[in-house]
N, C-alpha and C. Protein backbone atom coordinates (compact mmCIF):
# COMPACT_ATOMS: atom_id res chain seq x y z
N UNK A 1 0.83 -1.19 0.00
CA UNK A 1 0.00 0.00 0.00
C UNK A 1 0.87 1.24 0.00
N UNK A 2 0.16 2.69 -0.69
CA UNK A 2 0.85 3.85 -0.44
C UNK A 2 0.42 5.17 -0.08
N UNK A 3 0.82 5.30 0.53
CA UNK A 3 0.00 6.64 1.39
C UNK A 3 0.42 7.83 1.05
N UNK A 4 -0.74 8.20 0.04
CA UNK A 4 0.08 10.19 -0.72
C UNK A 4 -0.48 11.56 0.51
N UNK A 5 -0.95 10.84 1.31
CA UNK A 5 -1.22 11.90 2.29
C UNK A 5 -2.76 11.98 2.66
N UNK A 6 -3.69 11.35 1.85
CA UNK A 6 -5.18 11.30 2.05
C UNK A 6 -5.94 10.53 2.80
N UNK A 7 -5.36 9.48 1.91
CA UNK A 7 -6.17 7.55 2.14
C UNK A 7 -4.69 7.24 1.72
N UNK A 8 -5.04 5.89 2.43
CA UNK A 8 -4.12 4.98 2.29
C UNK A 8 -4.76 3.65 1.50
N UNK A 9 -4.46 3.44 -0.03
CA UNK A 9 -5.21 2.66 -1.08
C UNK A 9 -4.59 1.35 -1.16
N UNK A 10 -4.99 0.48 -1.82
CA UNK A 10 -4.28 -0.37 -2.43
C UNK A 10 -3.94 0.20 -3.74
N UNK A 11 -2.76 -0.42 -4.28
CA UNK A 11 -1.54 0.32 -5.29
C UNK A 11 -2.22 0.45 -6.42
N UNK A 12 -3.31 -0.52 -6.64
CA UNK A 12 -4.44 -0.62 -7.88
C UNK A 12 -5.26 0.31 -7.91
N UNK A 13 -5.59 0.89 -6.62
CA UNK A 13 -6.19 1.99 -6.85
C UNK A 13 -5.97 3.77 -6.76
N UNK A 14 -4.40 3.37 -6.93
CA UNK A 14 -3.86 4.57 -6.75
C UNK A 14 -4.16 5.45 -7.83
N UNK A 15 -3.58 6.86 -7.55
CA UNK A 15 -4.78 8.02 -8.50
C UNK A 15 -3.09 8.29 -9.34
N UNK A 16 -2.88 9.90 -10.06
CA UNK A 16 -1.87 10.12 -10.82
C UNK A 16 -1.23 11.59 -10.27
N UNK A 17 -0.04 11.55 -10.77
CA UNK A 17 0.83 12.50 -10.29
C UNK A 17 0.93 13.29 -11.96
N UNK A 18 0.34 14.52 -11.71
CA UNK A 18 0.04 15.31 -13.13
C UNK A 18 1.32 16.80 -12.07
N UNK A 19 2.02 17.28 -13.25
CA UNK A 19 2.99 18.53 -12.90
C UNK A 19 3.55 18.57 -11.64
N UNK A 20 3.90 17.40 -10.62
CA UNK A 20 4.39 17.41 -9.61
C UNK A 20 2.90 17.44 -8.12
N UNK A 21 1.62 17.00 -8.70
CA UNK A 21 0.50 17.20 -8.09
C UNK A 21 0.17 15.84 -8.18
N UNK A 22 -0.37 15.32 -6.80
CA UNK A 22 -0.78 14.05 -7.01
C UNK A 22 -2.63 14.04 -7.08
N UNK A 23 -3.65 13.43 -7.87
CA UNK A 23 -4.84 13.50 -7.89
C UNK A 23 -5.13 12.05 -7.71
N UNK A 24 -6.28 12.18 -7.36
CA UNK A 24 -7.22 10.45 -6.89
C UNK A 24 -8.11 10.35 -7.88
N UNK A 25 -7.82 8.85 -8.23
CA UNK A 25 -8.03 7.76 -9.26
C UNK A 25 -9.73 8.59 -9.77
N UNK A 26 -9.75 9.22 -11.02
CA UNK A 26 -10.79 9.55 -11.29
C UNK A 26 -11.54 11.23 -11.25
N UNK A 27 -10.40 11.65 -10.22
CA UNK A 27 -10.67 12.97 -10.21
C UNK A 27 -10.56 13.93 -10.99
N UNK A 28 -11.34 15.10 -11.65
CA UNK A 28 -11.33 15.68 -12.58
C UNK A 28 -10.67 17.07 -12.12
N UNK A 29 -9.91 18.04 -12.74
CA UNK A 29 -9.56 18.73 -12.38
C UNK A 29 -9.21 19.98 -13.65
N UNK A 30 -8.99 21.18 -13.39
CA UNK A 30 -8.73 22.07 -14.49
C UNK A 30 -7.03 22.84 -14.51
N UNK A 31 -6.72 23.11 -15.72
CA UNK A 31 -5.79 23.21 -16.15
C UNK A 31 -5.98 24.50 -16.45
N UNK A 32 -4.39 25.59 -16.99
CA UNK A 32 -4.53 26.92 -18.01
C UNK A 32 -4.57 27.91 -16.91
N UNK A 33 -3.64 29.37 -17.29
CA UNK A 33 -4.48 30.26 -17.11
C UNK A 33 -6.17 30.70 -16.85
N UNK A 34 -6.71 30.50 -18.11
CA UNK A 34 -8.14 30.56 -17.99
C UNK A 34 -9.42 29.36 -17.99
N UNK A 35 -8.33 28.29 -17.25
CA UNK A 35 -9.32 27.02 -17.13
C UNK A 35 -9.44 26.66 -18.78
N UNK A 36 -8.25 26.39 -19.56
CA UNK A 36 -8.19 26.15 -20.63
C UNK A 36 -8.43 25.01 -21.34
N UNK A 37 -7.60 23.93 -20.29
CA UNK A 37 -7.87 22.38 -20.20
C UNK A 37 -8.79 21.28 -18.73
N UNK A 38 -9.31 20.89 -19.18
CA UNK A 38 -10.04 19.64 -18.17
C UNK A 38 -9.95 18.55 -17.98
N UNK A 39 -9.16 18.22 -17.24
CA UNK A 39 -8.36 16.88 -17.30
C UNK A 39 -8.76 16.14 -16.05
N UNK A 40 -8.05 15.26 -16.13
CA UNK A 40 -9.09 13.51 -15.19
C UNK A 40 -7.94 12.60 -15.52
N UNK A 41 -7.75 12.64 -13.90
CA UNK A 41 -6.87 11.25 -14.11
C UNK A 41 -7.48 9.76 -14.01
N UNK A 42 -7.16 8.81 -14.72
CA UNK A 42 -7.76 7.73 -15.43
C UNK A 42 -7.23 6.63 -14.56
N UNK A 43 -8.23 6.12 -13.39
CA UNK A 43 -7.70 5.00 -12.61
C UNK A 43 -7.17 3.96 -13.18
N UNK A 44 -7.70 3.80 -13.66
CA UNK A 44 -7.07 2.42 -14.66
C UNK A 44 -5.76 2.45 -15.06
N UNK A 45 -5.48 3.51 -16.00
CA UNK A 45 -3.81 3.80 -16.48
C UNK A 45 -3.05 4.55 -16.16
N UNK A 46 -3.43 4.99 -14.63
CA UNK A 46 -2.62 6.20 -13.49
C UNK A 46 -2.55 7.03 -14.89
N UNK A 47 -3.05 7.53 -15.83
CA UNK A 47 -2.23 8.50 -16.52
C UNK A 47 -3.42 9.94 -16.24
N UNK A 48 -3.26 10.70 -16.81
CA UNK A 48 -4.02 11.84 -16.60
C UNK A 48 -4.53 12.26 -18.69
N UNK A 49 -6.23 12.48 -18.72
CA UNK A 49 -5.28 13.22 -19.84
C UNK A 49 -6.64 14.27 -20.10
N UNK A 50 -6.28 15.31 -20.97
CA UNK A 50 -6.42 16.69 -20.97
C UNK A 50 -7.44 16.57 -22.32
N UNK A 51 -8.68 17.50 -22.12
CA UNK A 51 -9.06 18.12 -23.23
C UNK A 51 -9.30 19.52 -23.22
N UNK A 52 -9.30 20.33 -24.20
CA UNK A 52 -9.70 21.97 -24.18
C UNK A 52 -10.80 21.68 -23.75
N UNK A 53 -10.78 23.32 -23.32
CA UNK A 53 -12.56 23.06 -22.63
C UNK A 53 -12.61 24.83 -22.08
N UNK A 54 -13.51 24.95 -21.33
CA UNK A 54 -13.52 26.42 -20.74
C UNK A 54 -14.88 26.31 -20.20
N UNK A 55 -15.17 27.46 -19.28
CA UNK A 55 -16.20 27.62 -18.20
C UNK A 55 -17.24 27.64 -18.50
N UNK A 56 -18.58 27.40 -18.32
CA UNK A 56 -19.85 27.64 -18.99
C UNK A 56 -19.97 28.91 -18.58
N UNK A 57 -21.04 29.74 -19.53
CA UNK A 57 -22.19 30.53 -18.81
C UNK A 57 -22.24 30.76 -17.19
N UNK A 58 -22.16 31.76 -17.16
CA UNK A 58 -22.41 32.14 -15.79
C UNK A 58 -21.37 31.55 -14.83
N UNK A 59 -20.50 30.97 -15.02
CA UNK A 59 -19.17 30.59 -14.36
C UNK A 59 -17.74 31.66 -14.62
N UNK A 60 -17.06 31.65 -13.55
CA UNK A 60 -15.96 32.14 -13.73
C UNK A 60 -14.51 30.80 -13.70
N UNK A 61 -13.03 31.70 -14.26
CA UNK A 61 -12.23 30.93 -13.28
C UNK A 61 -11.20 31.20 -12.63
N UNK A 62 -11.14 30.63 -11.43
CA UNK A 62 -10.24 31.28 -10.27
C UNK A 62 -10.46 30.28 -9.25
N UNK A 63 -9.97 30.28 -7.97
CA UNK A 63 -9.70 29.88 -7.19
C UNK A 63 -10.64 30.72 -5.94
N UNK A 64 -11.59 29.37 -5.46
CA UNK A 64 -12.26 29.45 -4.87
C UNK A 64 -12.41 28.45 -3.35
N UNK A 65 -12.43 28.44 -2.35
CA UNK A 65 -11.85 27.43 -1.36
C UNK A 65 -10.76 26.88 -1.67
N UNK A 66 -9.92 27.81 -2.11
CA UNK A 66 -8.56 26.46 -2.47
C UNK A 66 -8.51 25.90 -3.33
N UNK A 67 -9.49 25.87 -4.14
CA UNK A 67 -10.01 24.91 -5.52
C UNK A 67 -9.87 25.89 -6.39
N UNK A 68 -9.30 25.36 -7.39
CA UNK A 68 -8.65 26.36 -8.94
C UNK A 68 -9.84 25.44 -9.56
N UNK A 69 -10.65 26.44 -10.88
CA UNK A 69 -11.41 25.54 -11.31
C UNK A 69 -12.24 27.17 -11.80
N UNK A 70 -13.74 26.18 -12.68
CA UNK A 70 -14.65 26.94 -12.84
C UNK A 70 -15.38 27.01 -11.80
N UNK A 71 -16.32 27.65 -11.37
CA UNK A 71 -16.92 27.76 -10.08
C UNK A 71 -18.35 29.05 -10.91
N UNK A 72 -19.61 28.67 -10.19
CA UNK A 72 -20.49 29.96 -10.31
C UNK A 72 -20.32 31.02 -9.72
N UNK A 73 -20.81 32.16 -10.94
CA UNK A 73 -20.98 32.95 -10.33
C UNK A 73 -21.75 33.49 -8.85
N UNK A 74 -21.76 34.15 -7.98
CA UNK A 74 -22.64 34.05 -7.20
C UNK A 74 -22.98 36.18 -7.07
N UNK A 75 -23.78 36.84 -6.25
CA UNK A 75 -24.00 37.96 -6.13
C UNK A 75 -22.83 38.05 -4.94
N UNK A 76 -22.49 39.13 -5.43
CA UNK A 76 -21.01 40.02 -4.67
C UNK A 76 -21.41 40.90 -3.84
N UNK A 77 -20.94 41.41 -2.64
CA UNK A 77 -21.57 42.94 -1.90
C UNK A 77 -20.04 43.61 -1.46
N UNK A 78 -20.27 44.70 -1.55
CA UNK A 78 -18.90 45.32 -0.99
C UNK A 78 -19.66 46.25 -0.88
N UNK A 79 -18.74 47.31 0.34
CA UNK A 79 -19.87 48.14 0.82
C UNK A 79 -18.78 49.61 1.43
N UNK A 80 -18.81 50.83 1.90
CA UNK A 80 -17.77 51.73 2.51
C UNK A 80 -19.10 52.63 3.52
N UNK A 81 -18.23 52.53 4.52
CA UNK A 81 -19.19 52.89 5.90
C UNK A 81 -17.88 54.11 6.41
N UNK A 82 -18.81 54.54 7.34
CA UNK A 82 -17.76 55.57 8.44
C UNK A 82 -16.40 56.45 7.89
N UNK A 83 -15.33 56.44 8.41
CA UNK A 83 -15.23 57.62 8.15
C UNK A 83 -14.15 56.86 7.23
N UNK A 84 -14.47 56.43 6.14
CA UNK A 84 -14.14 56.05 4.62
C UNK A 84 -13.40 54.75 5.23
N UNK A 85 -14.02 53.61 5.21
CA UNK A 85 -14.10 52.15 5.45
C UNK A 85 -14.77 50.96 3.87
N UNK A 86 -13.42 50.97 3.59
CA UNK A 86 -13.97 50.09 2.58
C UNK A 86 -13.89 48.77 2.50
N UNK A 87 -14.70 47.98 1.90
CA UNK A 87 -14.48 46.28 1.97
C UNK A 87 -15.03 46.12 1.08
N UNK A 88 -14.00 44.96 0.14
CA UNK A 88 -14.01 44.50 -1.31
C UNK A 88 -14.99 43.52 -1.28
N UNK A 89 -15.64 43.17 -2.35
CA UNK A 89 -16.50 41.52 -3.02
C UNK A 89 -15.61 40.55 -2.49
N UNK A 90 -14.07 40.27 -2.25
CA UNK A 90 -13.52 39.23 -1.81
C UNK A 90 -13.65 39.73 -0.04
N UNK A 91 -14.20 40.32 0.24
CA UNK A 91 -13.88 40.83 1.90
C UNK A 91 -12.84 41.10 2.20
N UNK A 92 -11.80 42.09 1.99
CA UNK A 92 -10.37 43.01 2.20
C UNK A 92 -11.03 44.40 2.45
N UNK A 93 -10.51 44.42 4.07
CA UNK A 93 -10.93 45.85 4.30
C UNK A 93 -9.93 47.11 3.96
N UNK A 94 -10.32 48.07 4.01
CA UNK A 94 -9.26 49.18 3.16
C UNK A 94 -9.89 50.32 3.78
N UNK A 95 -9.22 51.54 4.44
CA UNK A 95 -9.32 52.95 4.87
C UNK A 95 -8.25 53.67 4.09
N UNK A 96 -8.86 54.76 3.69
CA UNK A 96 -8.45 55.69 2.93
C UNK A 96 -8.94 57.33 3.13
N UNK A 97 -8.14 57.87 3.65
CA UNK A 97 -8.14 58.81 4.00
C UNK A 97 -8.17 60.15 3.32
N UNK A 98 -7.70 60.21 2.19
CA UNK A 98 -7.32 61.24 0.96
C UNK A 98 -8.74 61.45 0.31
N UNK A 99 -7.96 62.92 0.25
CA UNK A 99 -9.80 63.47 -0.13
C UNK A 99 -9.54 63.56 -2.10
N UNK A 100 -10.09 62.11 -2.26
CA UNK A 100 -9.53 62.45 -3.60
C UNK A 100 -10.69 61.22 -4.44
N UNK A 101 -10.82 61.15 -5.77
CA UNK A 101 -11.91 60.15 -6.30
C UNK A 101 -11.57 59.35 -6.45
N UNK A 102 -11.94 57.83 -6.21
CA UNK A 102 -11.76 56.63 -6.08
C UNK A 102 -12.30 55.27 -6.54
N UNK A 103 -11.85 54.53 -7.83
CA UNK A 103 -12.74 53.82 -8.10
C UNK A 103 -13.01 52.59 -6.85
N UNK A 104 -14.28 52.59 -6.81
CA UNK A 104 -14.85 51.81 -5.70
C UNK A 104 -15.32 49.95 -6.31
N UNK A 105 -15.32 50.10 -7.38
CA UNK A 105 -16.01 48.66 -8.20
C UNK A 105 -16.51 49.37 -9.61
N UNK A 106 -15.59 48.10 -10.15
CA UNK A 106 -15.87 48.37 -11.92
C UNK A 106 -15.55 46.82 -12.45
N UNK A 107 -16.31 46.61 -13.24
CA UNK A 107 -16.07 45.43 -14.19
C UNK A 107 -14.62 45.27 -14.86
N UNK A 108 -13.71 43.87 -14.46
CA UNK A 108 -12.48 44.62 -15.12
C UNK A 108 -12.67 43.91 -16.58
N UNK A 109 -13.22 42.69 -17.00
CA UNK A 109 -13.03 42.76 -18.21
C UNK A 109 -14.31 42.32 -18.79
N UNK A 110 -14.34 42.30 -20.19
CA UNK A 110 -15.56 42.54 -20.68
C UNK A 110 -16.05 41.25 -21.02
N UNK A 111 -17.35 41.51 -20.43
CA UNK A 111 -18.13 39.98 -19.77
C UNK A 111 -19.28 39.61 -20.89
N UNK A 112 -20.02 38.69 -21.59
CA UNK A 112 -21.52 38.58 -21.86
C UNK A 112 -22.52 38.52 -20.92
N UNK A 113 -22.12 38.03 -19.72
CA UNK A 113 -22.80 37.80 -18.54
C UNK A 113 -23.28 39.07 -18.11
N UNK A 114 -22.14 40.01 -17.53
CA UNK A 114 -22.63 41.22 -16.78
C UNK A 114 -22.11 42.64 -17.48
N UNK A 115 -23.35 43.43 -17.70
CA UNK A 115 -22.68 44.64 -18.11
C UNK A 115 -21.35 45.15 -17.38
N UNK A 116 -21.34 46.58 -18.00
CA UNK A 116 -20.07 47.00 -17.97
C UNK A 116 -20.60 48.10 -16.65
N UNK A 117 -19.93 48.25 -15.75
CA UNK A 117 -20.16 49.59 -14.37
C UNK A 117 -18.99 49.98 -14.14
N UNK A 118 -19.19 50.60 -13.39
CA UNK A 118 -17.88 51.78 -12.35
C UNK A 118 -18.90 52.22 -11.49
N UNK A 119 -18.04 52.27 -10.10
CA UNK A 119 -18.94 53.32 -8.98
C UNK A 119 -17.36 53.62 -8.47
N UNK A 120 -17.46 54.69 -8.36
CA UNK A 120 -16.56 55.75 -8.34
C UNK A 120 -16.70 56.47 -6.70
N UNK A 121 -16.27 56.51 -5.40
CA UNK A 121 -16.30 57.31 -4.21
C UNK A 121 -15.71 58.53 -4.16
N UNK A 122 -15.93 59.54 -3.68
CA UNK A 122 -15.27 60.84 -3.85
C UNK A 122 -15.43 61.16 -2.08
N UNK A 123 -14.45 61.05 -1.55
CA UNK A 123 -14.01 61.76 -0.06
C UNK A 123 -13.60 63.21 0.38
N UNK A 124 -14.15 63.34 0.88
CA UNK A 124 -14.22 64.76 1.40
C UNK A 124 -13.80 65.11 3.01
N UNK A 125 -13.51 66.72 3.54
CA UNK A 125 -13.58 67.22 4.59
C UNK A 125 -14.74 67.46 5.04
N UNK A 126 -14.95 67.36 6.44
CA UNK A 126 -16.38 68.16 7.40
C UNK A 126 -15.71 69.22 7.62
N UNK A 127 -16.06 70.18 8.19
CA UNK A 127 -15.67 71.19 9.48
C UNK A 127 -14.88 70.49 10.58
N UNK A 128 -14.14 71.11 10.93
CA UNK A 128 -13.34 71.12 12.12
C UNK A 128 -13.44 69.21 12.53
N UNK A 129 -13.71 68.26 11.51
CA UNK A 129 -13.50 66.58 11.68
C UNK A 129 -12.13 66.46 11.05
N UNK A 130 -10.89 65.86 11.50
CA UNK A 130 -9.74 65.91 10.87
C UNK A 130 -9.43 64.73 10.24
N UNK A 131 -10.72 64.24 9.72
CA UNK A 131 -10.19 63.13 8.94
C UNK A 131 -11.80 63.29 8.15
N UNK A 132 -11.35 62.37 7.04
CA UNK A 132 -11.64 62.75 5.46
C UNK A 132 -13.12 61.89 5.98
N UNK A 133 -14.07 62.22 5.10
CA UNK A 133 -15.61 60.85 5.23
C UNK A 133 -15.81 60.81 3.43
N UNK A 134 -16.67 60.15 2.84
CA UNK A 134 -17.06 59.92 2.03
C UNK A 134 -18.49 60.68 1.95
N UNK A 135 -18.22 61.94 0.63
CA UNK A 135 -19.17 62.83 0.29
C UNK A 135 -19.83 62.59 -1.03
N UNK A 136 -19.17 61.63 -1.80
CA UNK A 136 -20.21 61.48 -2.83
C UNK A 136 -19.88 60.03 -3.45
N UNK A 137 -21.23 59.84 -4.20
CA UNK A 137 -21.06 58.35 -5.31
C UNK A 137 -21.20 58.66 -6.41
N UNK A 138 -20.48 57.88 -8.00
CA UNK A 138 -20.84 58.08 -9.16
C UNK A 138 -21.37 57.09 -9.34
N UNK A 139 -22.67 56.23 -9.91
CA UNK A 139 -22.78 54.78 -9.94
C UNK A 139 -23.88 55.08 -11.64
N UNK A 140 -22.90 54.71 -12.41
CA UNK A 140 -23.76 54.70 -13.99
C UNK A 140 -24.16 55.82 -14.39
N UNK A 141 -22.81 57.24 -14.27
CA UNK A 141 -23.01 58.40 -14.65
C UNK A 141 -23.64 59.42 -13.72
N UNK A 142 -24.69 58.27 -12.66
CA UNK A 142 -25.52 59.92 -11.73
C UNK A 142 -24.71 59.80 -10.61
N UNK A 143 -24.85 61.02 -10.03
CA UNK A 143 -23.52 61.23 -8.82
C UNK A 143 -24.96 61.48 -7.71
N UNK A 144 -24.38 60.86 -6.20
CA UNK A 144 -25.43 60.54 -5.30
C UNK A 144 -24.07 61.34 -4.38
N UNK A 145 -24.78 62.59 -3.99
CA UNK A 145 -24.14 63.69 -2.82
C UNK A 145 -24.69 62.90 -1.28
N UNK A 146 -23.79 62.57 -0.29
CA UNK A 146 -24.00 62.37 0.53
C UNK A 146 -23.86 64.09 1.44
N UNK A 147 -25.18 64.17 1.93
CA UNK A 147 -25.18 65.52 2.76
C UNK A 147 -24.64 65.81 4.28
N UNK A 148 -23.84 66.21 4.12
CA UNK A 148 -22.96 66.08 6.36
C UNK A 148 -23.98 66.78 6.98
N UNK A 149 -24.09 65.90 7.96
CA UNK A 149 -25.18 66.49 9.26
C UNK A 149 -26.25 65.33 9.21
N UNK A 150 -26.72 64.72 8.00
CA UNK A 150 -28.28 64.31 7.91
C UNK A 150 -27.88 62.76 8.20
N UNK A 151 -27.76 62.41 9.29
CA UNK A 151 -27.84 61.04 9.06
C UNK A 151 -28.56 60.02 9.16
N UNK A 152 -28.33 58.73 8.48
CA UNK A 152 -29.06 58.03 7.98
C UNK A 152 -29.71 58.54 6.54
N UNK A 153 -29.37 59.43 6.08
CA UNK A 153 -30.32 59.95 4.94
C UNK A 153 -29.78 60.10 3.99
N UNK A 154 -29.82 59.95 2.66
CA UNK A 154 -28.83 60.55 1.61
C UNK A 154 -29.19 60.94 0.46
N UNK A 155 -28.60 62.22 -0.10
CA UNK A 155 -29.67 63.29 -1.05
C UNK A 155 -29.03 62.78 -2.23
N UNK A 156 -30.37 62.66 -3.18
CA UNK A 156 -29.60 62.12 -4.33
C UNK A 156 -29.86 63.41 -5.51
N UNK A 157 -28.92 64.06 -6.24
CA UNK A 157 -29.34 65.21 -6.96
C UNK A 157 -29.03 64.78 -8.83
N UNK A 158 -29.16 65.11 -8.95
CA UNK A 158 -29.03 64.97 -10.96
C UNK A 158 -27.92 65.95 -11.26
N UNK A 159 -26.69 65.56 -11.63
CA UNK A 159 -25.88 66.03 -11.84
C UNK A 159 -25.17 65.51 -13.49
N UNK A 160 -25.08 66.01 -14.15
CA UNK A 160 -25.37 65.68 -15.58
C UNK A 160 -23.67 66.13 -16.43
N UNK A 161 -22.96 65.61 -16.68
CA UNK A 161 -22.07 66.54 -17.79
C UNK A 161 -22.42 66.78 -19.08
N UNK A 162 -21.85 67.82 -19.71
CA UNK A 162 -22.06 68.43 -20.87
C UNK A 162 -22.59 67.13 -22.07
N UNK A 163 -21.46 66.14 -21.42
CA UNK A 163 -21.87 65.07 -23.05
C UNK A 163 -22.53 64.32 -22.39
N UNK A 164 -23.43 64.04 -21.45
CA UNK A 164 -24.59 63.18 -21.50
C UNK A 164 -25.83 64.38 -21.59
N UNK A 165 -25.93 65.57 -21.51
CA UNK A 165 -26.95 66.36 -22.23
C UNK A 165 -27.18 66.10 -23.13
C-alpha cells in the first residue's frame, strides 16, 4: 500500500501524479491560465489526460476554497461605511483617507454575462472633523451627494455633464 497523504489505497487503486500534483483515481480537475484544459486522471492507467474546454455561462475561473477551477458565479456585496471604510466583493478591508476620487467597483473585463459599471467614491472634509468621510457616489453616470449632518439619509441630486446632455 501507499499513502500520498489522504487515504491509504491499495496500489491498484492509486490516482496520478500530473505537474508534480498528485490526484485520486478519477478525479477531474482544471488546467490553463483561464481554465483552458479539463483533465481527469484515469484509474485504470494512473495516466491523466487533458481536453480543451472552458467555463460555462455564468461561471468564472479562479480559485475558490482552495479549488482552482470553474466555479459559479454568485452575487457580490462590498460596501464603505464611516469615516471612509472600505471592503471589497472578496472581503479586504481598506481605509483611505485622501480626499480624492476613487474607483470603488468596476467590471475589469468585458463579460456577456454582466454589463459594464464603475462606482466611483469621492471623499471629502467636514468642518473642524480631521479626517476625510465619504461625500459622494458616481454609480452609472448619476452622482449621489452624501449631505454632512443628515444622518441616515442621503440626497440624491441629478448632476449631468455636458456630453450626457
Amino acid at each position: 500500500m501507499k499513502d500520498f497523504g489522504t487515504d491509504c489505497v491499495p496500489q491498484g487503486q492509486c490516482g496520478c501524479t500530473h505537474n508534480g500534483r498528485y490526484h485520486l483515481a478519477w478525479e477531474s480537475f482544471w488546467e490553463g491560465e483561464n481554465c483552458q484544459r479539463l483533465c481527469r486522471c484515469d484509474g485504470s492507467s494512473h495516466s491523466v489526460q487533458c481536453s480543451h474546454s472552458a467555463c460555462a455561462p455564468g461561471e468564472f475561473c479562479g480559485t475558490r476554497k482552495g479549488v482552482y477551477g470553474c466555479h459559479k458565479r454568485t452575487n457580490g456585496i462590498c460596501w464603505a461605511s464611516g469615516l471612509p471604510h472600505y471592503t471589497t466583493f472578496d472581503g479586504k478591508r481598506y481605509n483611505s483617507q485622501g480626499t480624492c476620487k476613487y474607483v470603488f467597483a468596476e467590471l475589469c473585463e468585458a463579460s456577456k454575462s454582466l454589463p459594464f459599471f464603475r462606482v466611483e467614491v469621492k471623499n471629502g472634509n467636514l468642518p473642524h472633523v480631521p479626517v476625510a468621510v465619504t461625500s459622494e457616489l458616481d454609480v452609472y453616470g448619476e452622482r449621489i451627494a452624501i449631505a454632512g449632518g443628515q444622518y441616515g439619509q442621503v440626497q440624491v441630486r441629478a448632476f449631468h455633464s455636458s456630453a450626457q446632455k
